[in-house]
PDB file of N, CA and C in Angstrom:
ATOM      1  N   UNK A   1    -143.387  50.051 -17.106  1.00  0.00           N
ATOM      2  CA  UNK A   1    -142.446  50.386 -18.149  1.00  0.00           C
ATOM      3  C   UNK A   1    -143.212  50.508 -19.466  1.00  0.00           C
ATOM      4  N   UNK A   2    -142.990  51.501 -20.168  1.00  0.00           N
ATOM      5  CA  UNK A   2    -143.881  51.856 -21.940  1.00  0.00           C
ATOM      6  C   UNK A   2    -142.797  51.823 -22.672  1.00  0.00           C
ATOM      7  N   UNK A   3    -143.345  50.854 -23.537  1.00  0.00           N
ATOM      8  CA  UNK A   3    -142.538  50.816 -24.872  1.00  0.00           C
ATOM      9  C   UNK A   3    -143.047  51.646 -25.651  1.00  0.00           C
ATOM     10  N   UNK A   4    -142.311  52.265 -26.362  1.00  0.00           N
ATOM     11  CA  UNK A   4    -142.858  53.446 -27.350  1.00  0.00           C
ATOM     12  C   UNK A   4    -141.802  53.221 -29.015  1.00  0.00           C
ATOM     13  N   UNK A   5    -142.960  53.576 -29.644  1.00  0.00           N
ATOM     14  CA  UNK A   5    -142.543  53.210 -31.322  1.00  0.00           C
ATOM     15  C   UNK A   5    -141.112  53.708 -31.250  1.00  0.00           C
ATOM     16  N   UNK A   6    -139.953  53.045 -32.342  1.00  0.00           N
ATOM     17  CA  UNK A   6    -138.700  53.239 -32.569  1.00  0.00           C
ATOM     18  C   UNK A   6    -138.422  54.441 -32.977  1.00  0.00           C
ATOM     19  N   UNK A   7    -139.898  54.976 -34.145  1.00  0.00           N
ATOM     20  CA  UNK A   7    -139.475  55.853 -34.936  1.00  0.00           C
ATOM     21  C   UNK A   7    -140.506  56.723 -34.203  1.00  0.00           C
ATOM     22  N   UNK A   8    -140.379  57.457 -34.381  1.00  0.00           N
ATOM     23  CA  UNK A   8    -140.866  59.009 -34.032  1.00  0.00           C
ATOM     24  C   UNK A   8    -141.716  59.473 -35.260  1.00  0.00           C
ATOM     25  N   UNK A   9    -142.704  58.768 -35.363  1.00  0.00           N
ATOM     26  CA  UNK A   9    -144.091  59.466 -36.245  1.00  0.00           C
ATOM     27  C   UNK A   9    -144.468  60.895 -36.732  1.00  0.00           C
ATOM     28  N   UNK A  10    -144.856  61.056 -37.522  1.00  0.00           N
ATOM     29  CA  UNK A  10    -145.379  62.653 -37.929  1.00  0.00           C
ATOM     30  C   UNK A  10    -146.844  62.191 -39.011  1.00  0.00           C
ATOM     31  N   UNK A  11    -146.661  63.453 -39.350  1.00  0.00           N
ATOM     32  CA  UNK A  11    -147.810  63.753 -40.581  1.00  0.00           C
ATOM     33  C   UNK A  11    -147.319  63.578 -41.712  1.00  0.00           C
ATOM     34  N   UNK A  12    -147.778  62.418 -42.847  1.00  0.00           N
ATOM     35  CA  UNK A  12    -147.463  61.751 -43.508  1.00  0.00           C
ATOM     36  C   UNK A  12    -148.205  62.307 -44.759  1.00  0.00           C
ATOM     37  N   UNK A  13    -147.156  63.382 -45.528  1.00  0.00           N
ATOM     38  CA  UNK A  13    -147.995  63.753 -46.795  1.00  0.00           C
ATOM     39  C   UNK A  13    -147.850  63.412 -48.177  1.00  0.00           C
ATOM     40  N   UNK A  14    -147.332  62.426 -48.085  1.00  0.00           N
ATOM     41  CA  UNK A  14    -147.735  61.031 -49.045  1.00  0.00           C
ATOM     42  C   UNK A  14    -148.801  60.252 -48.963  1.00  0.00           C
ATOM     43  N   UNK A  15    -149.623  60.118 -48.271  1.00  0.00           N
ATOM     44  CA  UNK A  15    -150.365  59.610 -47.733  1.00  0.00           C
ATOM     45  C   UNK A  15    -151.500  59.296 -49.034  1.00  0.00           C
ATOM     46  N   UNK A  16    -151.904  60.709 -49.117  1.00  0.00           N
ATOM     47  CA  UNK A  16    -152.835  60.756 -50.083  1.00  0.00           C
ATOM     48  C   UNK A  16    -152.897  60.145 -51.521  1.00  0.00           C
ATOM     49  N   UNK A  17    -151.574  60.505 -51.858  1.00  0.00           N
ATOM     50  CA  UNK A  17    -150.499  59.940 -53.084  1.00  0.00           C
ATOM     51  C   UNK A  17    -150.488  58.557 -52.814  1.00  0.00           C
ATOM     52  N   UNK A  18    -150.296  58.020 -51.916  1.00  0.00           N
ATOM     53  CA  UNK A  18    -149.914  56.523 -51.756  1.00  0.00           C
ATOM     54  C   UNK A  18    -151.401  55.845 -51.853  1.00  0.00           C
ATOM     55  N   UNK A  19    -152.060  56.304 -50.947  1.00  0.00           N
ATOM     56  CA  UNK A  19    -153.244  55.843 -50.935  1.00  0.00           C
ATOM     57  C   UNK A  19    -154.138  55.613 -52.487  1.00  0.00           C
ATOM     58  N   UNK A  20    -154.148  56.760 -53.569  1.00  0.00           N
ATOM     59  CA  UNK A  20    -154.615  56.813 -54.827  1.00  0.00           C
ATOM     60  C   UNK A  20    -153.748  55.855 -55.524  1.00  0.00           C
ATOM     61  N   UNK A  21    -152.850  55.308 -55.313  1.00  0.00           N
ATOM     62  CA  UNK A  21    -151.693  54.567 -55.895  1.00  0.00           C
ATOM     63  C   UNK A  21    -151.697  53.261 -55.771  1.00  0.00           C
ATOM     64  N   UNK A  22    -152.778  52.739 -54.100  1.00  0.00           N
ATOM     65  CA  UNK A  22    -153.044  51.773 -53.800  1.00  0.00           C
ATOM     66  C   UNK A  22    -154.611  51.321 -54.424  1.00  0.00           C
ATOM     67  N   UNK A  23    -154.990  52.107 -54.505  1.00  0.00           N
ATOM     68  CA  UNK A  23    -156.478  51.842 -54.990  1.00  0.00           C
ATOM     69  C   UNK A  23    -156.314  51.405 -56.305  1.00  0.00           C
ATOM     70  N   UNK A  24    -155.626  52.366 -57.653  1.00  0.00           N
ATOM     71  CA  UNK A  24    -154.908  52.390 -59.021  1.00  0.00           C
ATOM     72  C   UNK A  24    -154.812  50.814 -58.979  1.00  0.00           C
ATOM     73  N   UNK A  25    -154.143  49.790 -58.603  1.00  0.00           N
ATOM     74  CA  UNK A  25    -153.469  48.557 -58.365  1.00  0.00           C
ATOM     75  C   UNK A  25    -154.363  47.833 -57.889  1.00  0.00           C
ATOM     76  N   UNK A  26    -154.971  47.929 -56.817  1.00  0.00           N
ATOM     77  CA  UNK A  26    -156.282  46.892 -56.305  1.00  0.00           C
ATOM     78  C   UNK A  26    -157.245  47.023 -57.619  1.00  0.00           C
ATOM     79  N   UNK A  27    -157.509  47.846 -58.167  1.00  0.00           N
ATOM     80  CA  UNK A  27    -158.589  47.775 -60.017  1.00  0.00           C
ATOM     81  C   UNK A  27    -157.759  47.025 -60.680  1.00  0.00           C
ATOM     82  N   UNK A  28    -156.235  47.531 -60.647  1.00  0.00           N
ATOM     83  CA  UNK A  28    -156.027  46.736 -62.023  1.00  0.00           C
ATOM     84  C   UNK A  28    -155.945  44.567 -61.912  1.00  0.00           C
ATOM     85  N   UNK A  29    -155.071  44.949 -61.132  1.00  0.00           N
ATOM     86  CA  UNK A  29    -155.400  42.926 -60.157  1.00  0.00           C
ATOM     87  C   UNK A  29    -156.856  42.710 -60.339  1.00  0.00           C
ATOM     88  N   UNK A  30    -157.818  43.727 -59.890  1.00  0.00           N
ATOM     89  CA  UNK A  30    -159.337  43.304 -59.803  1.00  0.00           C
ATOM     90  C   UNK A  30    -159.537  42.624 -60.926  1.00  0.00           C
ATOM     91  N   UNK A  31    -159.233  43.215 -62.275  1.00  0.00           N
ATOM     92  CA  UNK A  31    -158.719  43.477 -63.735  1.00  0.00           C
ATOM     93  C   UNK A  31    -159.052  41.846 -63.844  1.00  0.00           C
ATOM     94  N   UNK A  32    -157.173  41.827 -63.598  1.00  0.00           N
ATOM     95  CA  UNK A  32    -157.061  40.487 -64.039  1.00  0.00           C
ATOM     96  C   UNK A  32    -157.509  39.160 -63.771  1.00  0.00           C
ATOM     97  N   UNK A  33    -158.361  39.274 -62.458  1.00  0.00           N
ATOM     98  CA  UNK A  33    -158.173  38.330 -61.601  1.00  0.00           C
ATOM     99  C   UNK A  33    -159.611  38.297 -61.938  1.00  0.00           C
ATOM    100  N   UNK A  34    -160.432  39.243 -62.463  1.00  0.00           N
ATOM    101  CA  UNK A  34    -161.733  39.123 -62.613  1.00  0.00           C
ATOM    102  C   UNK A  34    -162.004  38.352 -64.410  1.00  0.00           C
ATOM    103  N   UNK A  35    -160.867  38.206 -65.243  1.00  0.00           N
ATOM    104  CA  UNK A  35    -160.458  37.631 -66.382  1.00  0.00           C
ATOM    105  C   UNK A  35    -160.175  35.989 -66.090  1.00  0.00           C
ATOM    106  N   UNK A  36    -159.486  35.768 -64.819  1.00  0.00           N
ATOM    107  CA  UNK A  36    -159.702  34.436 -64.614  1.00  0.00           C
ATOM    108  C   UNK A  36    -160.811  34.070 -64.031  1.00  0.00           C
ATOM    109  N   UNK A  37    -161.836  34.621 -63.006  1.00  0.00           N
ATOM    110  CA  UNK A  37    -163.037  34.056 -63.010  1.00  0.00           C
ATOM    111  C   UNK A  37    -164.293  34.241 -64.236  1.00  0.00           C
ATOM    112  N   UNK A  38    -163.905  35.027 -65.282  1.00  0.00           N
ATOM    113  CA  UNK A  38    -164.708  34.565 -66.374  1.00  0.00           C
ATOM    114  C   UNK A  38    -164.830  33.591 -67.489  1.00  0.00           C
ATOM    115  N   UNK A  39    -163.103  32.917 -67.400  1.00  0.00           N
ATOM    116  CA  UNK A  39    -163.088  32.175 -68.061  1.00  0.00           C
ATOM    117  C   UNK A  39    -163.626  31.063 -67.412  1.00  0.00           C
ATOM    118  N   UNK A  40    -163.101  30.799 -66.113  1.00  0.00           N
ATOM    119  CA  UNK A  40    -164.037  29.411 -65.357  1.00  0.00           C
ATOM    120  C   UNK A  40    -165.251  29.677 -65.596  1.00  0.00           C
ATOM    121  N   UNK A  41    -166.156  30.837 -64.802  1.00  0.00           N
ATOM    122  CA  UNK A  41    -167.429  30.912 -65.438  1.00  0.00           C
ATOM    123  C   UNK A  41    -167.941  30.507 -67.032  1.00  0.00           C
ATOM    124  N   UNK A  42    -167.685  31.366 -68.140  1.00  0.00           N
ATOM    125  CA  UNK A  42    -168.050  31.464 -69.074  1.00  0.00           C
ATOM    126  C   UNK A  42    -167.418  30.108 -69.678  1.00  0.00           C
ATOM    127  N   UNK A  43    -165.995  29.545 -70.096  1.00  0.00           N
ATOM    128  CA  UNK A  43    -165.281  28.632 -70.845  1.00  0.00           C
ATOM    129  C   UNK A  43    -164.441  27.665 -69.723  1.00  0.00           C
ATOM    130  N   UNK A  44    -165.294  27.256 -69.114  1.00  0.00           N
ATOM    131  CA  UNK A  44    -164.603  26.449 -68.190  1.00  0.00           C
ATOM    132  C   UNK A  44    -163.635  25.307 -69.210  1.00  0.00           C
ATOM    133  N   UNK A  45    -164.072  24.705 -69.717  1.00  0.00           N
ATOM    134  CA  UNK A  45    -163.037  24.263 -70.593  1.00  0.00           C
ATOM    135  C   UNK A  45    -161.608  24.186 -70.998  1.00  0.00           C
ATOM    136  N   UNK A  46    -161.956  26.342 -71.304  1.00  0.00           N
ATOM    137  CA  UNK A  46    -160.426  26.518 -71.939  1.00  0.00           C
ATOM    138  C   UNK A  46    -159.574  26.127 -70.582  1.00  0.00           C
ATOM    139  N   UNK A  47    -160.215  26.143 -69.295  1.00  0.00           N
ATOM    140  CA  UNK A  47    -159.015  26.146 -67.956  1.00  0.00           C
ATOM    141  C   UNK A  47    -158.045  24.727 -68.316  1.00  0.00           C
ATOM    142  N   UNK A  48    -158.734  23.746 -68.922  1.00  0.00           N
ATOM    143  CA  UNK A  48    -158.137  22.894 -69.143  1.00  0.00           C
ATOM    144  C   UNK A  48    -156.726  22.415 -70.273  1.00  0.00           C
ATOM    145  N   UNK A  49    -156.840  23.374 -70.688  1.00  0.00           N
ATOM    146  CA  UNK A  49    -156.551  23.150 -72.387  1.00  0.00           C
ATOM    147  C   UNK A  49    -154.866  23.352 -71.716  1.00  0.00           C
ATOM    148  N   UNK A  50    -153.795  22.737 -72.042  1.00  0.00           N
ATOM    149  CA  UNK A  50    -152.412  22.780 -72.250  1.00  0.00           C
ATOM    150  C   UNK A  50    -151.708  23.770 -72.421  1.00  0.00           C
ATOM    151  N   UNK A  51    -151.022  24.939 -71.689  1.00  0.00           N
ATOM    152  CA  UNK A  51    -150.200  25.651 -72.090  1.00  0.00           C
ATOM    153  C   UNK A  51    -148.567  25.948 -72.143  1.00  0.00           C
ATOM    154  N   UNK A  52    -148.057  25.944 -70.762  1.00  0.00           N
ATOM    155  CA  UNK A  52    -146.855  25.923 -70.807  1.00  0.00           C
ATOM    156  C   UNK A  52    -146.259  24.600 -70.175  1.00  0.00           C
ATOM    157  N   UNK A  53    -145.412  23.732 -70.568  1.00  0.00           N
ATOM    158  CA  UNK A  53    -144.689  22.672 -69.976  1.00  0.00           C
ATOM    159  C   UNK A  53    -145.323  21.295 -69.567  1.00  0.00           C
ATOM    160  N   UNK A  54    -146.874  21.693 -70.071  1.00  0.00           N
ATOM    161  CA  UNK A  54    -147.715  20.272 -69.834  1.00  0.00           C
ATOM    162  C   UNK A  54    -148.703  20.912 -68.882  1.00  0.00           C
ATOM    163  N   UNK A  55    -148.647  22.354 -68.494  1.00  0.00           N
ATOM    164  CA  UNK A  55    -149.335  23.082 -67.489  1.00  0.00           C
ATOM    165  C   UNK A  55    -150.338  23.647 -68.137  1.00  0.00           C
ATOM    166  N   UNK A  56    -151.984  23.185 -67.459  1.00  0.00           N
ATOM    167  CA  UNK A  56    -153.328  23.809 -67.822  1.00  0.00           C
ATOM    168  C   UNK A  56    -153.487  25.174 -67.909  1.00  0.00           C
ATOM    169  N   UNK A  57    -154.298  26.191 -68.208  1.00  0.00           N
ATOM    170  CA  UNK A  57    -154.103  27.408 -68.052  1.00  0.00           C
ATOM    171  C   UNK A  57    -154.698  27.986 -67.156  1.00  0.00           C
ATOM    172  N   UNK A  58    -155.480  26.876 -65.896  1.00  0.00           N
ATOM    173  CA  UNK A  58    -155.888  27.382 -64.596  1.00  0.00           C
ATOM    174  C   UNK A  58    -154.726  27.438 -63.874  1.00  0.00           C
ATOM    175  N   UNK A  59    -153.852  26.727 -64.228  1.00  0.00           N
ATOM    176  CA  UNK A  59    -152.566  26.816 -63.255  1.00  0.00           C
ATOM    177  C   UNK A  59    -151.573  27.638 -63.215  1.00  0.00           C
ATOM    178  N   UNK A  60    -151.595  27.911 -64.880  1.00  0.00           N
ATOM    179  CA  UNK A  60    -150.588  28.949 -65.421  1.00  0.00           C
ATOM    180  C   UNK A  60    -151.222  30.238 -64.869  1.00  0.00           C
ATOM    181  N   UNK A  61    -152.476  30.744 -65.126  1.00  0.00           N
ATOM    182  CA  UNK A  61    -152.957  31.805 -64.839  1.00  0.00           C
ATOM    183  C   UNK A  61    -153.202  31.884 -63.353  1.00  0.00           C
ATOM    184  N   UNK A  62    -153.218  30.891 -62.363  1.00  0.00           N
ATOM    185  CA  UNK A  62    -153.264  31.182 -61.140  1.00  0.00           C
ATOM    186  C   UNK A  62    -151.913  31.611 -60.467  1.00  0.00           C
ATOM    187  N   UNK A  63    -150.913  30.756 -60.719  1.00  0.00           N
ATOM    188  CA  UNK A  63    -149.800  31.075 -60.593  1.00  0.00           C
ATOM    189  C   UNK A  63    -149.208  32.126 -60.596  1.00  0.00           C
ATOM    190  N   UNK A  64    -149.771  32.909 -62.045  1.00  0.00           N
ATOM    191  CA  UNK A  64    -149.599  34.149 -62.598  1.00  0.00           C
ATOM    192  C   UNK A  64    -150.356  35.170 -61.833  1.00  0.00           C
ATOM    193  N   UNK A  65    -150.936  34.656 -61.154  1.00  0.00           N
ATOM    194  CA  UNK A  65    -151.959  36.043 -60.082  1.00  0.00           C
ATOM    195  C   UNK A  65    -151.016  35.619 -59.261  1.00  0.00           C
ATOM    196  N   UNK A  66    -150.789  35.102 -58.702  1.00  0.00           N
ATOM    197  CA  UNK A  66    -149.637  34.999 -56.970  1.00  0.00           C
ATOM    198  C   UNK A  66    -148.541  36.359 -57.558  1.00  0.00           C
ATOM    199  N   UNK A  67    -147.724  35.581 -58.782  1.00  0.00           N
ATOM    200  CA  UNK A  67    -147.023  36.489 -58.934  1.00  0.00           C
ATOM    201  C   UNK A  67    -146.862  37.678 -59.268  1.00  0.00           C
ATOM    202  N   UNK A  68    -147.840  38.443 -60.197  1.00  0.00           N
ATOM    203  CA  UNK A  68    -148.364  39.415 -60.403  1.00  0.00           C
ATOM    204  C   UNK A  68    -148.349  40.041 -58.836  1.00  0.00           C
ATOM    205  N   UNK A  69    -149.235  39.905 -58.228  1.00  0.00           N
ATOM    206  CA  UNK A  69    -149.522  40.109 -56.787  1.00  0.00           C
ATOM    207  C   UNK A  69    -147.890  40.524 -55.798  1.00  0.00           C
ATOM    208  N   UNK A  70    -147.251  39.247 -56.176  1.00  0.00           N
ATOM    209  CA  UNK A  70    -146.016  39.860 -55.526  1.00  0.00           C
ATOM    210  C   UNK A  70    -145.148  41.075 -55.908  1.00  0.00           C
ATOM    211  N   UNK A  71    -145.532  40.874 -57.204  1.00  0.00           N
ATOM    212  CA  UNK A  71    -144.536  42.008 -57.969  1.00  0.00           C
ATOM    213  C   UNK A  71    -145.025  43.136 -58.206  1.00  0.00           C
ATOM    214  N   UNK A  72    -146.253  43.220 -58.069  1.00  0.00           N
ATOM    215  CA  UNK A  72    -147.237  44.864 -57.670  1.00  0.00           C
ATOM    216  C   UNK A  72    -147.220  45.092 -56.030  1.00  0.00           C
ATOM    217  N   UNK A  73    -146.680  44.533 -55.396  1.00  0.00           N
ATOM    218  CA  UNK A  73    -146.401  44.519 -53.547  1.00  0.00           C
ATOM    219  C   UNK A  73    -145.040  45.123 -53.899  1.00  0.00           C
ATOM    220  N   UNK A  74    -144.055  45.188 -54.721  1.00  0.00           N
ATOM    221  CA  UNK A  74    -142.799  45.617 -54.700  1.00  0.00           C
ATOM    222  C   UNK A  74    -142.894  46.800 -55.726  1.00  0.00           C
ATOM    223  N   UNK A  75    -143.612  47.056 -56.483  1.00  0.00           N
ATOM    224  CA  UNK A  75    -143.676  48.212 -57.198  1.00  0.00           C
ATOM    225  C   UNK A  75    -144.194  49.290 -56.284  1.00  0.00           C
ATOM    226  N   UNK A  76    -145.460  48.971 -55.537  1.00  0.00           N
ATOM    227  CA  UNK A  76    -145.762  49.739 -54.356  1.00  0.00           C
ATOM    228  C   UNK A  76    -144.797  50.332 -53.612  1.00  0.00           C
ATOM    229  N   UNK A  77    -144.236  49.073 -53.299  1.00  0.00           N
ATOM    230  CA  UNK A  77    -143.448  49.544 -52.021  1.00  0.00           C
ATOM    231  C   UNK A  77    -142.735  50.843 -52.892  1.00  0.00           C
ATOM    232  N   UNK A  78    -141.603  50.238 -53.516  1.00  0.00           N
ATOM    233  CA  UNK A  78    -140.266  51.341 -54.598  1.00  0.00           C
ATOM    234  C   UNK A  78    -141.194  52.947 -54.597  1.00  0.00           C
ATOM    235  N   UNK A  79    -142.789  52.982 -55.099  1.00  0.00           N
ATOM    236  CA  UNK A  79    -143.211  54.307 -55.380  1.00  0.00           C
ATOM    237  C   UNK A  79    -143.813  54.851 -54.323  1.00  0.00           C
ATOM    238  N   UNK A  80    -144.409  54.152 -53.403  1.00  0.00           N
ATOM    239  CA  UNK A  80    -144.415  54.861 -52.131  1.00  0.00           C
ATOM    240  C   UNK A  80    -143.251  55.292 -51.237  1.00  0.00           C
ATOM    241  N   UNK A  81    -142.222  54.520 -51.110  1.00  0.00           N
ATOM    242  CA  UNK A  81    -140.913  54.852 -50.590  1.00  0.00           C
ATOM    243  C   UNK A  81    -139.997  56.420 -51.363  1.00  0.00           C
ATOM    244  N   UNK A  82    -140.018  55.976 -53.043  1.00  0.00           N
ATOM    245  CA  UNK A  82    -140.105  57.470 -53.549  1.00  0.00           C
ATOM    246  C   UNK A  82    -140.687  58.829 -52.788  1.00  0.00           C
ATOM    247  N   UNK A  83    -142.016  58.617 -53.091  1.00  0.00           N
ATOM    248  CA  UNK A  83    -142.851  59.728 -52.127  1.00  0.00           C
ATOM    249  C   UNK A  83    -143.051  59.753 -50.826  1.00  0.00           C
ATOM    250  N   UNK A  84    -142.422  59.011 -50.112  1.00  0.00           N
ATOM    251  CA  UNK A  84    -142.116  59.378 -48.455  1.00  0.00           C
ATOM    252  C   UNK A  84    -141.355  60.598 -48.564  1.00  0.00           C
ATOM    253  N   UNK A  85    -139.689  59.949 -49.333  1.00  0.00           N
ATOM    254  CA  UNK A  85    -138.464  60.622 -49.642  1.00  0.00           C
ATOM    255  C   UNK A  85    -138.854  61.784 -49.969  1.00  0.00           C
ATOM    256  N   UNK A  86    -139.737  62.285 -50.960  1.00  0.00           N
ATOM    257  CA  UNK A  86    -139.840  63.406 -51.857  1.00  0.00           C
ATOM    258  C   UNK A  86    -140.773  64.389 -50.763  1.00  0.00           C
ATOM    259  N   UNK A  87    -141.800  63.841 -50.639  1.00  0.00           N
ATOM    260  CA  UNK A  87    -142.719  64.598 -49.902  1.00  0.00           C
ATOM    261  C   UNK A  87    -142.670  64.983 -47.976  1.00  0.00           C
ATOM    262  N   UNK A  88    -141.514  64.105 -47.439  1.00  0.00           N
ATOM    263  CA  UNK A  88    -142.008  64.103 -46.174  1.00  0.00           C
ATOM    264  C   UNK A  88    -140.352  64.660 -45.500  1.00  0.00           C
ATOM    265  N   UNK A  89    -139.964  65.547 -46.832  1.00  0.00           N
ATOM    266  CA  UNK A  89    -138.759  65.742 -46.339  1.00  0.00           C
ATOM    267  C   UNK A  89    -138.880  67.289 -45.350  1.00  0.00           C
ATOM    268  N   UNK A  90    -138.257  67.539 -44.255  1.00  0.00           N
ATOM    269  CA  UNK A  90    -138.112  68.124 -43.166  1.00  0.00           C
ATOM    270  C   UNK A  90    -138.151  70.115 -44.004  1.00  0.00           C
TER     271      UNK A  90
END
């Protein structure tokens, strides 16, 4: 017995679009995330220093990459889903 995919596959010409869209986003995170390893590197210190609620700013700013991270996983999704719609219509 073969199980076979639900959906019925094609040629995906978003692809290209999505793909440049994914790269765009992996730099900019690189971005930020390369801003928190310079401060440990360079000012390890400031990681310590007090910012929000009694919270260090290694915590605040790590935190802040999780979420960042999640919320560029949902912007993705919304503009690639756009250009499925737009581009892969019949």
């Amino acid at each position: 017995m073969l199980h076979e995919p639900a959906v019925k596959t094609g040629i995906d010409r978003a692809a290209e679009k999505k793909a440049k869209l994914g790269v765009k986003m992996f730099f900019i995170y690189t971005l930020v995330y390369a801003g928190f390893v310079l401060i440990g590197l360079t000012k390890p210190e400031l990681m310590g220093l007090e910012l929000l609620g009694g919270q260090n700013i290694a915590i605040v700013y790590g935190f802040g990459l999780i979420v960042l991270a999640i919320i560029m996983g949902f912007i993705y999704n919304y503009f690639c889903t756009k250009m499925e719609d737009k581009m892969n219509k019949n």
